[in-house]
Protein backbone atom coordinates (compact mmCIF):
# COMPACT_ATOMS: atom_id res chain seq x y z
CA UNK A 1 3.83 -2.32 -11.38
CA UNK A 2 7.08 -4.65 -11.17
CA UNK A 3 7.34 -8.16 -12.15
CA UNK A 4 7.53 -10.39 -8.85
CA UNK A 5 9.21 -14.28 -7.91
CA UNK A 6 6.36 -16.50 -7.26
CA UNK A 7 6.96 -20.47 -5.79
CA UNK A 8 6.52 -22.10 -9.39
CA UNK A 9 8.80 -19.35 -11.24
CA UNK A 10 11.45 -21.78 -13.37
CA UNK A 11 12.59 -19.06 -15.24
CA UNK A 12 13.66 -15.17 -15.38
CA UNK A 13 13.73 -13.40 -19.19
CA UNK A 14 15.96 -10.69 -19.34
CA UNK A 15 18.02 -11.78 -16.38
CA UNK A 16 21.29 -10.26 -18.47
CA UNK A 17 19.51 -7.57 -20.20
CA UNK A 18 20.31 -3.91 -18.64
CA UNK A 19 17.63 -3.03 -20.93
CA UNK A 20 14.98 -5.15 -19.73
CA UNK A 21 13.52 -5.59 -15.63
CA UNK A 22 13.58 -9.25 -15.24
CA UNK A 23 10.72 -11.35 -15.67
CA UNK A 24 10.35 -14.14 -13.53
CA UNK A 25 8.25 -16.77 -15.00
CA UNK A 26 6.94 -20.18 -15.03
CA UNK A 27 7.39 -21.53 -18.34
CA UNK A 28 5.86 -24.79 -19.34
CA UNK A 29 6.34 -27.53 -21.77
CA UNK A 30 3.30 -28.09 -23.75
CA UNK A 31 1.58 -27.54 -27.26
CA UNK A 32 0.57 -24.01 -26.75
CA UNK A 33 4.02 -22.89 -24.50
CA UNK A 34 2.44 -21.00 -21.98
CA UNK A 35 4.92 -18.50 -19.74
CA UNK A 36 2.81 -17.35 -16.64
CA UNK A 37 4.04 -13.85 -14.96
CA UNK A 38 3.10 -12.50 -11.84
CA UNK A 39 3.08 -8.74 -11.09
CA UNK A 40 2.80 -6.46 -8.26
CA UNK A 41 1.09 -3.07 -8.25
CA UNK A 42 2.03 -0.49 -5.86
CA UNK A 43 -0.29 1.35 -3.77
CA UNK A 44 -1.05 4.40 -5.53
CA UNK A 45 -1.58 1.51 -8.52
CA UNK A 46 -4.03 -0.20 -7.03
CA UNK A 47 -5.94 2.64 -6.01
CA UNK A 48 -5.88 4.04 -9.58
CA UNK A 49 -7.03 -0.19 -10.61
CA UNK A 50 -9.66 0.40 -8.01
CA UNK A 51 -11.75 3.76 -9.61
CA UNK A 52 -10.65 3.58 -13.26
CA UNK A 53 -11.42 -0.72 -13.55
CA UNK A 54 -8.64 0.13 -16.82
CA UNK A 55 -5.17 -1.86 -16.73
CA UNK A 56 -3.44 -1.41 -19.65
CA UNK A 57 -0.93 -3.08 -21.61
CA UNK A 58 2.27 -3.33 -23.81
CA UNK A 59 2.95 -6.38 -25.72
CA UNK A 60 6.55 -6.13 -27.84
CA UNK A 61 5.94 -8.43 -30.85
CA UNK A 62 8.62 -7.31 -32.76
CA UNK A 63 7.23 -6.72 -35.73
CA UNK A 64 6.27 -10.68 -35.62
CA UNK A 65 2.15 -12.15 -34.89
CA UNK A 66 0.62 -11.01 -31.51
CA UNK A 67 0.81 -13.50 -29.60
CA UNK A 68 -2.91 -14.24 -27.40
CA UNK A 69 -2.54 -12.65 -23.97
CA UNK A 70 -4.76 -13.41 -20.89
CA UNK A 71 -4.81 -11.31 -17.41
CA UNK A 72 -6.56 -12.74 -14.21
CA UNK A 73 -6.04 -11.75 -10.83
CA UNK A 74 -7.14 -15.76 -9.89
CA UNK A 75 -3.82 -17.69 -9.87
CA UNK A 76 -5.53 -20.54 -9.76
CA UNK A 77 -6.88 -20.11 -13.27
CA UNK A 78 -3.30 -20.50 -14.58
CA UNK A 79 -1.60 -22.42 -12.25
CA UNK A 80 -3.71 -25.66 -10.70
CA UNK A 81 -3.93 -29.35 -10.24
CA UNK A 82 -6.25 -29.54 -13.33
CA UNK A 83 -4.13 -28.50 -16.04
CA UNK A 84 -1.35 -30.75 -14.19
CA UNK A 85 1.06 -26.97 -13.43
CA UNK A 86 0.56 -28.02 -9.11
């Protein structure tokens, strides 16, 4: 699974970071700062997706609060004319 560029991105975390793989991102200004990701699976990934219905996760908090997570495949429950990101 890699992180991929999407039309809205207006950001990429980790751009500089050897470390890191670069996150391409949309981040927006409001009260709750949401920063919407898109990824890609490969193949074999989606496959995998397909029998198991299990994607699992890694959140880095360092060592601060979790911060709420959401996963979709639905763009348009992130990104649409309603919340005002179109």
């Amino acid at each position: 699974m890699k992180p991929v560029k999407f039309k809205e991105h207006n950001v990429v975390y980790a751009e500089n970071q050897p470390e890191y793989t670069p996150l391409p991102a949309l981040k927006v200004k409001s009260e709750s700062g949401e920063v919407i990701a898109c990824w890609e699976l490969s193949f074999r990934e989606r496959i995998k997706l397909l029998f198991t219905g299990k994607l699992w996760s890694c959140i880095l908090t360092f060592n601060g609060a979790l911060a709420p997570s959401y996963f979709t495949v639905h763009k348009s429950e992130l990104i649409n004319k309603q919340n005002g990101l179109l």
